[in-house]
Structures are given as C-alpha cells and as structure tokens.
PDB file of N, CA and C in Angstrom:
ATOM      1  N   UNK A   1     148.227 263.615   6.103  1.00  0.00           N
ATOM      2  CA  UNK A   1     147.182 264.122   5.252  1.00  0.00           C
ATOM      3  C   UNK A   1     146.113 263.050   5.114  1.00  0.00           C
ATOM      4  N   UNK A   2     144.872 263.412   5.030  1.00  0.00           N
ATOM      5  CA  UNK A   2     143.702 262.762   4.693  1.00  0.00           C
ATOM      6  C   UNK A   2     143.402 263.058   3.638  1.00  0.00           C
ATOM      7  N   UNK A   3     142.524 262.002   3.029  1.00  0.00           N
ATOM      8  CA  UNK A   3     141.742 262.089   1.278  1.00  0.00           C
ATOM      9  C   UNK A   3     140.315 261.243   1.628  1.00  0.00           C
ATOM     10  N   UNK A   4     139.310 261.900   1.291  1.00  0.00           N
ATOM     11  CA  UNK A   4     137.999 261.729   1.266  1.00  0.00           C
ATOM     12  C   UNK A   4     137.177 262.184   0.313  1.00  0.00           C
ATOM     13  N   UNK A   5     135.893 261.057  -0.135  1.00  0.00           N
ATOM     14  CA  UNK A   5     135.298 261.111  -0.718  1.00  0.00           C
ATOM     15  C   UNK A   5     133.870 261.112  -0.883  1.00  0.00           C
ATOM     16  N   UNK A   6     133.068 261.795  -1.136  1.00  0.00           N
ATOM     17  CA  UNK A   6     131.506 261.412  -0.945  1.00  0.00           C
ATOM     18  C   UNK A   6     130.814 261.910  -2.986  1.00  0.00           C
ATOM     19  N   UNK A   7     130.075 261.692  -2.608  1.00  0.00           N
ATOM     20  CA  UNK A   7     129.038 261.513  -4.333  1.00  0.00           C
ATOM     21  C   UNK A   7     128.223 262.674  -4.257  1.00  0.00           C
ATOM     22  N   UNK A   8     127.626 263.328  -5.405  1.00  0.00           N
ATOM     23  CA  UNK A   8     126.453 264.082  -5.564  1.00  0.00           C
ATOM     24  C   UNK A   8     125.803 263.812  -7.061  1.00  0.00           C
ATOM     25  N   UNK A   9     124.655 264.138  -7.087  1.00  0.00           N
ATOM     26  CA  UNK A   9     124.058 263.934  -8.479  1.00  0.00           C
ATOM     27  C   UNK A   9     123.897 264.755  -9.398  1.00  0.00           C
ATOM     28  N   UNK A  10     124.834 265.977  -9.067  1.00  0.00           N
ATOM     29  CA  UNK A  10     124.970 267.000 -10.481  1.00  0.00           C
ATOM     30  C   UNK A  10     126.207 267.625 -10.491  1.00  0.00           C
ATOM     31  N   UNK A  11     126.741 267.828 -11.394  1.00  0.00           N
ATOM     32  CA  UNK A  11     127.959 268.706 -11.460  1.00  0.00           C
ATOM     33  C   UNK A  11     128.056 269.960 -10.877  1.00  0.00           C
ATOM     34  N   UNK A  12     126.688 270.567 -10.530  1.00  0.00           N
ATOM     35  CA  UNK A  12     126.412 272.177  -9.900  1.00  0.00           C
ATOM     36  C   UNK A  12     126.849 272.227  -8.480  1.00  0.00           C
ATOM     37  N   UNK A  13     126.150 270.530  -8.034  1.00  0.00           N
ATOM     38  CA  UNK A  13     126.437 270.094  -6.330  1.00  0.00           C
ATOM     39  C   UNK A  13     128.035 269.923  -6.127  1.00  0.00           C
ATOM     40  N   UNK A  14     128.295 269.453  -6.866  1.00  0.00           N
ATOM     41  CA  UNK A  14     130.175 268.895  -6.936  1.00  0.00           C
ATOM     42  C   UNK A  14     130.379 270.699  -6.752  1.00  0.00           C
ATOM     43  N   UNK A  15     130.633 271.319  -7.488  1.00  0.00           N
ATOM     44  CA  UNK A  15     130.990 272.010  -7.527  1.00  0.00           C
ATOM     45  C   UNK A  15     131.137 273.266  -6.333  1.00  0.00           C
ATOM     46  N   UNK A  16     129.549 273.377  -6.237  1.00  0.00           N
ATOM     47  CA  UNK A  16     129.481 274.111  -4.859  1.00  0.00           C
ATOM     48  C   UNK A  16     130.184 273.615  -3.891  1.00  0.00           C
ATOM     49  N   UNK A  17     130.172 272.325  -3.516  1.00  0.00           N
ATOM     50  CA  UNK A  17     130.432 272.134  -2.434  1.00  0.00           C
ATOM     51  C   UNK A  17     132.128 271.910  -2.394  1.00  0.00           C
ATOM     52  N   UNK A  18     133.028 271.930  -3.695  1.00  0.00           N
ATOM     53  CA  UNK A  18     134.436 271.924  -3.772  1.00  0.00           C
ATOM     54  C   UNK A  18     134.658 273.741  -3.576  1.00  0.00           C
ATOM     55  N   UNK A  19     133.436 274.263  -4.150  1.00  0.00           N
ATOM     56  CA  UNK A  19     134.147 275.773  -3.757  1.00  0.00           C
ATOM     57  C   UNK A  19     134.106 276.352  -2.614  1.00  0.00           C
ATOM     58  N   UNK A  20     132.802 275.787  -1.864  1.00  0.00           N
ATOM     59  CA  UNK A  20     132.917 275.729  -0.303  1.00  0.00           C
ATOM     60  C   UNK A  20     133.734 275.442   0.570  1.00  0.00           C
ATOM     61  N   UNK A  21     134.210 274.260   0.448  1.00  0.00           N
ATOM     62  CA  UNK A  21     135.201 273.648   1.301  1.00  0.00           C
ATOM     63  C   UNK A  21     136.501 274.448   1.536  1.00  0.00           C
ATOM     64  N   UNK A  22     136.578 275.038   0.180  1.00  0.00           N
ATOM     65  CA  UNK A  22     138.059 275.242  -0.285  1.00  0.00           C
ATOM     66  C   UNK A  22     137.683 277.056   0.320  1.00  0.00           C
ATOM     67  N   UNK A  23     136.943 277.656   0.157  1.00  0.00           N
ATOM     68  CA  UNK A  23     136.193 279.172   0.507  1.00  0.00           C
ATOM     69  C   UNK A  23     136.740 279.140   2.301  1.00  0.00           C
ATOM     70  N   UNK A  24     136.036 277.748   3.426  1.00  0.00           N
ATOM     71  CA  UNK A  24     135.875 277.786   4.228  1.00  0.00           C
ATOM     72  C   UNK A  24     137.355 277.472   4.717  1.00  0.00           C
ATOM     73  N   UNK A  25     138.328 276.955   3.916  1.00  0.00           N
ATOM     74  CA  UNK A  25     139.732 276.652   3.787  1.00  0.00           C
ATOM     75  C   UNK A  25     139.746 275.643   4.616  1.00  0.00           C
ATOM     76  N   UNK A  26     139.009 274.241   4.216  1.00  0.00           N
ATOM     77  CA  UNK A  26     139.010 273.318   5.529  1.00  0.00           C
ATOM     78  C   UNK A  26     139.675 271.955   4.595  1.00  0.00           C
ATOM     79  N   UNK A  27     139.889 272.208   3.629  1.00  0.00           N
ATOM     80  CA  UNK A  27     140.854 271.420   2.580  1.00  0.00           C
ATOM     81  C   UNK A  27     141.727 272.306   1.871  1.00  0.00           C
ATOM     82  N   UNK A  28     143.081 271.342   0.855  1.00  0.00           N
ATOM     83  CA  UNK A  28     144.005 271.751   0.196  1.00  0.00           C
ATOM     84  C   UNK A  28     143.760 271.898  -1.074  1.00  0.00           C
ATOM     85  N   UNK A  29     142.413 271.012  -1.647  1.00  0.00           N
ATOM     86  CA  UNK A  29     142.203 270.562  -2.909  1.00  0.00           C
ATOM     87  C   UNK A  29     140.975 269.965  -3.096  1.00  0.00           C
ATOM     88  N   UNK A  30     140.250 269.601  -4.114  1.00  0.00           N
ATOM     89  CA  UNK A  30     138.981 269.290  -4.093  1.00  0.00           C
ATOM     90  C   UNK A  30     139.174 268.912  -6.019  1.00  0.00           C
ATOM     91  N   UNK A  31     139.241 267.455  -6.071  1.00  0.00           N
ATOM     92  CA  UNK A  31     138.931 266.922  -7.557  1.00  0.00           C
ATOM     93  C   UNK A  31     137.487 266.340  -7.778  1.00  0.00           C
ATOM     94  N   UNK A  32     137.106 266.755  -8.927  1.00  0.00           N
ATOM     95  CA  UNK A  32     135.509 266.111  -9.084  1.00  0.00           C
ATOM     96  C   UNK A  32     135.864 265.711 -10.327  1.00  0.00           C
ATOM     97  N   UNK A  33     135.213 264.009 -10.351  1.00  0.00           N
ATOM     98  CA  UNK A  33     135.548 263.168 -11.635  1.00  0.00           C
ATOM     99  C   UNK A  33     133.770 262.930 -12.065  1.00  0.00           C
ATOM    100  N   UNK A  34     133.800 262.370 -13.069  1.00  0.00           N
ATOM    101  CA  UNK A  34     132.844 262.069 -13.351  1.00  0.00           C
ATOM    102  C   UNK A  34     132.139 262.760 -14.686  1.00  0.00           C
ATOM    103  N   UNK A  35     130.726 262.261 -14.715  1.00  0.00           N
ATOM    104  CA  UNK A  35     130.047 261.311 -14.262  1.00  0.00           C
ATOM    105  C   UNK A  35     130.680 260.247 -13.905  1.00  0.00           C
ATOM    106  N   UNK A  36     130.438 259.080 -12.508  1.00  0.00           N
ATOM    107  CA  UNK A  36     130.453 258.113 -12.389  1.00  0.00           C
ATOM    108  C   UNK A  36     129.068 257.498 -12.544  1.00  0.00           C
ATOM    109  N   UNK A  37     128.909 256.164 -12.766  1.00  0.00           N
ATOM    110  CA  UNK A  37     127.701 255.262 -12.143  1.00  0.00           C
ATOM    111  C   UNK A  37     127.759 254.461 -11.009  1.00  0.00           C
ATOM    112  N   UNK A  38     126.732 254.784 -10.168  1.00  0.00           N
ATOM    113  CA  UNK A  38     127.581 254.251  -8.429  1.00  0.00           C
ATOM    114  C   UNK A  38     125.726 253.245  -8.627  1.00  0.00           C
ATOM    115  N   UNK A  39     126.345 251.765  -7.861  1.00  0.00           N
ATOM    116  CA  UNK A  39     125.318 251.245  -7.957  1.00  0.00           C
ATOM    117  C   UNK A  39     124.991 250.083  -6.460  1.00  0.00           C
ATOM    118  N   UNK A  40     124.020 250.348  -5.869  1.00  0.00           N
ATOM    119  CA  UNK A  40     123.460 250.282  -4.412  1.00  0.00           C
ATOM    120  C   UNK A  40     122.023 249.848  -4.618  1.00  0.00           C
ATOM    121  N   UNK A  41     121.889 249.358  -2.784  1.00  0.00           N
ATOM    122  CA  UNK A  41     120.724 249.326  -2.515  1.00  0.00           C
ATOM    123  C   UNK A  41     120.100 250.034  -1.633  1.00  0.00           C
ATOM    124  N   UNK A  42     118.997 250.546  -2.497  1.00  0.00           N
ATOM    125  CA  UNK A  42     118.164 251.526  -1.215  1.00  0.00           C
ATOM    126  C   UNK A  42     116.444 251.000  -1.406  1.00  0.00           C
ATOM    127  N   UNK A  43     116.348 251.506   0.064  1.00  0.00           N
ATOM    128  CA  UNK A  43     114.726 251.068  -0.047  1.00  0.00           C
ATOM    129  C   UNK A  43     114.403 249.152  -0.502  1.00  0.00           C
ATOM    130  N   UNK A  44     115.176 248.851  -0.241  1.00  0.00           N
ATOM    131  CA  UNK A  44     114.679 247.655  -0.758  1.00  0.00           C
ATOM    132  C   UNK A  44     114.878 247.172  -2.603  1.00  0.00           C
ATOM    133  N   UNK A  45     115.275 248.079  -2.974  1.00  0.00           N
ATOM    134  CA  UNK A  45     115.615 248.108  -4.366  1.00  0.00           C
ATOM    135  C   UNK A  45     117.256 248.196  -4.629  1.00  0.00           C
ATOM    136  N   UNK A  46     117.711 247.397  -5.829  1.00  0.00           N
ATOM    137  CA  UNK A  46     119.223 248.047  -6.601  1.00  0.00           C
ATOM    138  C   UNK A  46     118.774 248.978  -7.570  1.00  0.00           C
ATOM    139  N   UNK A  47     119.759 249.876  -7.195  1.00  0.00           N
ATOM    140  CA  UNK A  47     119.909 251.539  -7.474  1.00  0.00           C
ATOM    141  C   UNK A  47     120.773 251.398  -8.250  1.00  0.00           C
ATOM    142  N   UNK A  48     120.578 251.947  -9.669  1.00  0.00           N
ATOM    143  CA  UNK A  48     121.903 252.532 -10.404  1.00  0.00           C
ATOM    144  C   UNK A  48     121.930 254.243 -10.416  1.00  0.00           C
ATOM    145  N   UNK A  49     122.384 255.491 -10.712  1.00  0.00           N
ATOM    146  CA  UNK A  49     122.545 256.644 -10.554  1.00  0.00           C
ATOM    147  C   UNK A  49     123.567 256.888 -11.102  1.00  0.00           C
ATOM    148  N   UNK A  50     123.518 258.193 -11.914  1.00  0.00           N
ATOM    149  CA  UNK A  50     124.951 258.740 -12.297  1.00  0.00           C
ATOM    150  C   UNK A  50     125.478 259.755 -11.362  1.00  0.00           C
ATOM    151  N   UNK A  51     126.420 259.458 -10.950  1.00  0.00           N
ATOM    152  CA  UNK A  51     126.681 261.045 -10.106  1.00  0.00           C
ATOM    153  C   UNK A  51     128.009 261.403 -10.209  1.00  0.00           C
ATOM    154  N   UNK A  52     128.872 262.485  -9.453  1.00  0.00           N
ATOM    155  CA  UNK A  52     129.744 262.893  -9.827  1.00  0.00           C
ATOM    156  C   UNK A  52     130.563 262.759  -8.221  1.00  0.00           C
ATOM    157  N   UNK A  53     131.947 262.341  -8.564  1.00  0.00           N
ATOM    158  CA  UNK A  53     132.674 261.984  -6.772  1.00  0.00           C
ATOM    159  C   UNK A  53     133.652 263.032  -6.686  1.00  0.00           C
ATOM    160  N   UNK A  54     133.716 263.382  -5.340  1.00  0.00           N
ATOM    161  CA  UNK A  54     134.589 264.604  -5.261  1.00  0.00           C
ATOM    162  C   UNK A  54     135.732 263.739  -4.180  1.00  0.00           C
ATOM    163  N   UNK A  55     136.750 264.185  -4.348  1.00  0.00           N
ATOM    164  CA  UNK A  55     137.875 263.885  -3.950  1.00  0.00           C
ATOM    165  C   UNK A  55     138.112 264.990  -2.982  1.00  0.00           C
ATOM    166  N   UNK A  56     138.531 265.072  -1.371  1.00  0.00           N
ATOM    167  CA  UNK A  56     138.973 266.100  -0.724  1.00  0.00           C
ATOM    168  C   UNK A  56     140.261 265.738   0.010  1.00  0.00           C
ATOM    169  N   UNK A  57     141.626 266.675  -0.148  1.00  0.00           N
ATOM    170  CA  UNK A  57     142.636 266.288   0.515  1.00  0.00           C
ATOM    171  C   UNK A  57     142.828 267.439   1.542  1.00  0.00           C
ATOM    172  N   UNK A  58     143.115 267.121   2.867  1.00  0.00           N
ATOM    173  CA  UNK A  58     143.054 268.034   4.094  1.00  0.00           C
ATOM    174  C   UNK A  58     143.948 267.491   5.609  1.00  0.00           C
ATOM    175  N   UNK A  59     144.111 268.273   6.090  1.00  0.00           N
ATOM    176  CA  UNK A  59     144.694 267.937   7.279  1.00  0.00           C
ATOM    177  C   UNK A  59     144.175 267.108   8.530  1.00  0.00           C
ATOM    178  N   UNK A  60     144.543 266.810   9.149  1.00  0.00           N
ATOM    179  CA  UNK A  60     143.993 265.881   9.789  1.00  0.00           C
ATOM    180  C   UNK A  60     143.772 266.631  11.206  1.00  0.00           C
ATOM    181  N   UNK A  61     143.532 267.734  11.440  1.00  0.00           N
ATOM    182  CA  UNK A  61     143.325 269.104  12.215  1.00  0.00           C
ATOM    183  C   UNK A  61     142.058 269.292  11.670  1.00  0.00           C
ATOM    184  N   UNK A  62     141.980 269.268  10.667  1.00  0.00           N
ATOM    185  CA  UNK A  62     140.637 269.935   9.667  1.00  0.00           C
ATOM    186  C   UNK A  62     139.854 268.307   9.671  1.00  0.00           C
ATOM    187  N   UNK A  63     139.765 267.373   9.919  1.00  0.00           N
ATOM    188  CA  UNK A  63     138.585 266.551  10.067  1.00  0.00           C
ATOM    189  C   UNK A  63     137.516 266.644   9.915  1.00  0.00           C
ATOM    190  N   UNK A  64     137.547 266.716  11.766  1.00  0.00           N
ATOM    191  CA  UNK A  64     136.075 267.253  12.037  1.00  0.00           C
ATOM    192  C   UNK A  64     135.280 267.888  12.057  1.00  0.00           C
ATOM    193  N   UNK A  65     135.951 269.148  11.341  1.00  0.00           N
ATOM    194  CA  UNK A  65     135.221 270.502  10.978  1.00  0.00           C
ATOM    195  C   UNK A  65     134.853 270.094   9.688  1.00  0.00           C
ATOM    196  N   UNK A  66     135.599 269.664   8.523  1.00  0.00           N
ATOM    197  CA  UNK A  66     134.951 269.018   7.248  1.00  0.00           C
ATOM    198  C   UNK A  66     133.924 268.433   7.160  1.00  0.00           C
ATOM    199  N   UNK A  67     134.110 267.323   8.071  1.00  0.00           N
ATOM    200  CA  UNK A  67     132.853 266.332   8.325  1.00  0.00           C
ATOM    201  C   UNK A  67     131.781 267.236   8.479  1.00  0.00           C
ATOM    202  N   UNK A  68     131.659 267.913   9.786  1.00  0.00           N
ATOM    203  CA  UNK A  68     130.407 268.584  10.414  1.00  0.00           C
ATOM    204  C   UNK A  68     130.126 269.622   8.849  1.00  0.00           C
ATOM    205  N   UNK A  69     130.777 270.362   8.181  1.00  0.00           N
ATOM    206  CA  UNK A  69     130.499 270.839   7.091  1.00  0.00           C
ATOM    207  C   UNK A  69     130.172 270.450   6.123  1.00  0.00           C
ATOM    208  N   UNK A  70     130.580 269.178   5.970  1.00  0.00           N
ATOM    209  CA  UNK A  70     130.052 268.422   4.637  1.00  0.00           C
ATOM    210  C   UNK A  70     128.721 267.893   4.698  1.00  0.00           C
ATOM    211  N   UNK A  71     128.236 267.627   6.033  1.00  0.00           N
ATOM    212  CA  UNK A  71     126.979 267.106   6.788  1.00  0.00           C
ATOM    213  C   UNK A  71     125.877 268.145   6.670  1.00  0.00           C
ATOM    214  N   UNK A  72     126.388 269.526   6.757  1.00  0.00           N
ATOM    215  CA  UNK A  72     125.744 270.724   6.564  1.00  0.00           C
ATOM    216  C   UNK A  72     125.228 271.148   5.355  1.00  0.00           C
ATOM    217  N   UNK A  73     125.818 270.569   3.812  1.00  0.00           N
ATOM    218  CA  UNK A  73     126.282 271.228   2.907  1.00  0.00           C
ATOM    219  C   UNK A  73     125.594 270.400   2.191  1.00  0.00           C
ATOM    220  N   UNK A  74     125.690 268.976   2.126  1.00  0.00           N
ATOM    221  CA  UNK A  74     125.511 267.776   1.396  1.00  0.00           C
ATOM    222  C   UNK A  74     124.048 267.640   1.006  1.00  0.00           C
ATOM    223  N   UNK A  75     123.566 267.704  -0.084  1.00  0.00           N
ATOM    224  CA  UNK A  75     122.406 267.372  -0.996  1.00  0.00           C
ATOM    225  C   UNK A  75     121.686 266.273  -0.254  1.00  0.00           C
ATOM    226  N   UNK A  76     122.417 265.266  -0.238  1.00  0.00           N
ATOM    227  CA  UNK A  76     121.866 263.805  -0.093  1.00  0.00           C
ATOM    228  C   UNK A  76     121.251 263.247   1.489  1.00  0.00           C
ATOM    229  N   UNK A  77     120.410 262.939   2.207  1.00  0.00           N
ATOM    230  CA  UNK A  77     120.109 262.335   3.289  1.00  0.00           C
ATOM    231  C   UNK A  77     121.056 261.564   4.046  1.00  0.00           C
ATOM    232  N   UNK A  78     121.691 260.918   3.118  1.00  0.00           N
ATOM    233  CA  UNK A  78     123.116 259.980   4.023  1.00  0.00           C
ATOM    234  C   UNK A  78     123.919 260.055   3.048  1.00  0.00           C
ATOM    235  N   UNK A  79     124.941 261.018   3.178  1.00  0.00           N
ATOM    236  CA  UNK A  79     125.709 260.950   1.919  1.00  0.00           C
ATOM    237  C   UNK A  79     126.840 260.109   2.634  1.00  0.00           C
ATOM    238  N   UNK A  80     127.696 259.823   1.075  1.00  0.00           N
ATOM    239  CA  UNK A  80     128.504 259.123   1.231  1.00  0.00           C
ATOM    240  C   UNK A  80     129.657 259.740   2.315  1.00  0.00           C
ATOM    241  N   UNK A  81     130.409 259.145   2.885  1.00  0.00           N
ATOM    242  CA  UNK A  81     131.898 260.283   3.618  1.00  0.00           C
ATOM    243  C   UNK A  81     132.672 259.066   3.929  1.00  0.00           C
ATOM    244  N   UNK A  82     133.335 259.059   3.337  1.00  0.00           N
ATOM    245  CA  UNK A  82     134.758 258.271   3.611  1.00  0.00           C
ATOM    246  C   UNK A  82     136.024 258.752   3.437  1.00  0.00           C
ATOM    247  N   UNK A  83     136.946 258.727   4.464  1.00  0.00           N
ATOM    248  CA  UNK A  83     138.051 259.198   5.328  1.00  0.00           C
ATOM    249  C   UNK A  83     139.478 258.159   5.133  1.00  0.00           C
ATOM    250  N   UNK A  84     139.888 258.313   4.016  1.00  0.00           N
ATOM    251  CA  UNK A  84     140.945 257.446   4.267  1.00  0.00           C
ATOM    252  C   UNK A  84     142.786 258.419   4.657  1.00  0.00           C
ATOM    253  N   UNK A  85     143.989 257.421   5.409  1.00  0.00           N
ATOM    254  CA  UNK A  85     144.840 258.380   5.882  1.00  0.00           C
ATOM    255  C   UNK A  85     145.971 257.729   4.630  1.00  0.00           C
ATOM    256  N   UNK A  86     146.162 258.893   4.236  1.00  0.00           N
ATOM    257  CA  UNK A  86     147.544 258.848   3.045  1.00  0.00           C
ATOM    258  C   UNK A  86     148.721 258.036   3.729  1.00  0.00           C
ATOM    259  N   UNK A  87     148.844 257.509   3.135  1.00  0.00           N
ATOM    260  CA  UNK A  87     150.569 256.742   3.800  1.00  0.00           C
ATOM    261  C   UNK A  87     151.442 257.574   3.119  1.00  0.00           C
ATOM    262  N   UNK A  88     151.858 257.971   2.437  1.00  0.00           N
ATOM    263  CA  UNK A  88     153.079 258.683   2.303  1.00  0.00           C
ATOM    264  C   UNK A  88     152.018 259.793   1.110  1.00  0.00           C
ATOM    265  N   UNK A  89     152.906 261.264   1.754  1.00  0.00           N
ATOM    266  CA  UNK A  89     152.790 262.179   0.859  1.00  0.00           C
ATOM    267  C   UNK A  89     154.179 262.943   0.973  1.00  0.00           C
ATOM    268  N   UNK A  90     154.087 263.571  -0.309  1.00  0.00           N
ATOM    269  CA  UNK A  90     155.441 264.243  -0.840  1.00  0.00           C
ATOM    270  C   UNK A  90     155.745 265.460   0.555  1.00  0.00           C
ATOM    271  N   UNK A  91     156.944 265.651   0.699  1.00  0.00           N
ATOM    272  CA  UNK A  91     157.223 266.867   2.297  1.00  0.00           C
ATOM    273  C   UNK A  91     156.585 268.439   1.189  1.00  0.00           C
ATOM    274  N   UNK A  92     157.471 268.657   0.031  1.00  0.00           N
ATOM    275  CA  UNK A  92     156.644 269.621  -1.079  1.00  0.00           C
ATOM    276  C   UNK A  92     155.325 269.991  -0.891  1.00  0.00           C
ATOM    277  N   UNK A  93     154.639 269.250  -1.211  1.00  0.00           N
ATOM    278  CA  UNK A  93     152.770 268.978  -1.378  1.00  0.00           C
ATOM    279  C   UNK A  93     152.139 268.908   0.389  1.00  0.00           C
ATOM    280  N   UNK A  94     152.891 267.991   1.158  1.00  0.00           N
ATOM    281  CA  UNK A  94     152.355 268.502   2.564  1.00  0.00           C
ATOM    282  C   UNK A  94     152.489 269.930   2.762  1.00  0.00           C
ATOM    283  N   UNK A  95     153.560 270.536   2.730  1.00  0.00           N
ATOM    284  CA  UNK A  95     154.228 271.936   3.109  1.00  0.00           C
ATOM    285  C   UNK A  95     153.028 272.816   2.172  1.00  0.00           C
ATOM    286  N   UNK A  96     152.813 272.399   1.022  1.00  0.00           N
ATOM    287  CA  UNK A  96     151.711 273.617   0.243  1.00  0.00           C
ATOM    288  C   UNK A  96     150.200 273.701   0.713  1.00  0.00           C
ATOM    289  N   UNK A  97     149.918 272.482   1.009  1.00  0.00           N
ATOM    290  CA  UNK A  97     148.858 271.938   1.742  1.00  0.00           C
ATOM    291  C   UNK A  97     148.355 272.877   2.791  1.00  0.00           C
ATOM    292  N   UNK A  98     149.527 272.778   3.559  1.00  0.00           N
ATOM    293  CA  UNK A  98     149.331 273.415   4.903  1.00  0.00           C
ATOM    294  C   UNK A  98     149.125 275.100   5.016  1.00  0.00           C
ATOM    295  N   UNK A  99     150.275 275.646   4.091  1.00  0.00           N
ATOM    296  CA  UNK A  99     150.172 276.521   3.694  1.00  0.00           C
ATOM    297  C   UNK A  99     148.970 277.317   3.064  1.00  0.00           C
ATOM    298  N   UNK A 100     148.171 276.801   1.795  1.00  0.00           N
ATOM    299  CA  UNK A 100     146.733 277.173   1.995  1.00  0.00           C
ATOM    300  C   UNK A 100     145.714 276.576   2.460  1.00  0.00           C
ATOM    301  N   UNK A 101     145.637 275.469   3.857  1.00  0.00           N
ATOM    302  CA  UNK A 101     144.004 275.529   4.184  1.00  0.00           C
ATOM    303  C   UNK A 101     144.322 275.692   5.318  1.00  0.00           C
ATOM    304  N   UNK A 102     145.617 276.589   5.981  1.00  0.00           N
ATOM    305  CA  UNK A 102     145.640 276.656   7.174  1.00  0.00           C
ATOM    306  C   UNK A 102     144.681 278.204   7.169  1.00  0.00           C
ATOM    307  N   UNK A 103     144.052 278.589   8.436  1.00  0.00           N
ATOM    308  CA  UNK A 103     142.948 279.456   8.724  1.00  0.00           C
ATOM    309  C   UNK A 103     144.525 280.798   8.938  1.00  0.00           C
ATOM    310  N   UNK A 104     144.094 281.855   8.333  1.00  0.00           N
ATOM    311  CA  UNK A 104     145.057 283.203   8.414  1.00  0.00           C
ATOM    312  C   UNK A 104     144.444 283.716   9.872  1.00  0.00           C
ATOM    313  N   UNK A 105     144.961 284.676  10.397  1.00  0.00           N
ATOM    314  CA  UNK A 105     144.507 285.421  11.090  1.00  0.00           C
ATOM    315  C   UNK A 105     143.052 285.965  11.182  1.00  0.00           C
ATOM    316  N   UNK A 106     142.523 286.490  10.168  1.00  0.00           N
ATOM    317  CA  UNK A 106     141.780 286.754  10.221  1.00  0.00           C
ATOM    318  C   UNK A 106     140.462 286.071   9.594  1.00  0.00           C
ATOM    319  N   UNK A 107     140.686 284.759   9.782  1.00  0.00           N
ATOM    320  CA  UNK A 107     139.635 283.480   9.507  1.00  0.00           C
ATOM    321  C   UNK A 107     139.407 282.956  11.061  1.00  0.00           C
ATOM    322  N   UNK A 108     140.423 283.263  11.725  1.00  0.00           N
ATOM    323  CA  UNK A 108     139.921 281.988  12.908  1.00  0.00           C
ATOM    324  C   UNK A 108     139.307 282.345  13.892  1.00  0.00           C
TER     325      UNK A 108
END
C-alpha cells in the first residue's frame, strides 16, 4: 500500500478532490486535516499559507492513474504529490482496501 499527500487552500478543494478520487475508486481512503500552515519559498519570497493536507491511501496498481488524476484535478500550478510506501499494513485493512478501490466490472 501507498500513502500520499498534497495541500490545497480551502476545505471545498480538499474535499472535492477526496470525493473524486474515492468516486473514480483510485484510492481506499482520503483524510483531510487541517487547517495546516505550510511555509515555503516562492517567487523569491517566504510564503506562509493556511491550507488543508489530504492524506490518500491506495494501491500501488493505482499510482499512476492517481498521479495523472491528481495532476488533472489539482487547484495549484505545482502542487504538492508525495508518494510514500507503507512498510507494514494490517492483512485486515489491505484485504478492505482492495476490496473497495478495486475497479468492478463495470468501471473498467
């Protein structure tokens, strides 16, 4: 299993795009925390911003279709996307996982 994360700057964006993901069944789960304050440099300037981080857990089948969707979907010019691989997940929670973001018959 994979867990990834990228930022948006409103709770409306978090949202859409956790009900998307999860609509397009290309994840298991989708947590949005926040507000966070994420703080960077852009343009030549330090950036502070409040935004909100979404958490996505998915198969590692479902990648690159996430990616290319999240790229599609994403508010931001370069949004954040980071891909990290779970070292251990429960056999339970893999098995449910799989079970709903695998594509049914009549998705694929």
């Amino acid at each position: 299993m994979y867990v990834a994360w990228t930022t948006v700057a409103t709770a409306e964006d978090a949202s859409r795009l956790a009900q998307g993901a999860l609509e397009a069944r290309l994840v298991a789960c989708v947590q949005v925390d926040g507000p966070v304050t994420s703080h960077y440099p852009w343009k030549g300037r330090i950036e502070s911003a409040r935004e909100y981080r979404l958490v996505f857990k998915f198969l590692p089948e479902q990648a690159d279709a996430l990616e290319t969707w999240i790229g599609a979907h994403h508010p931001y010019d370069i949004p954040e996307w980071i891909v990290a691989r779970a070292e251990h997940v429960s056999e339970k929670y893999l098995s449910w996982a799989r079970g709903t973001s695998t594509p049914g018959p009549s998705q694929k």
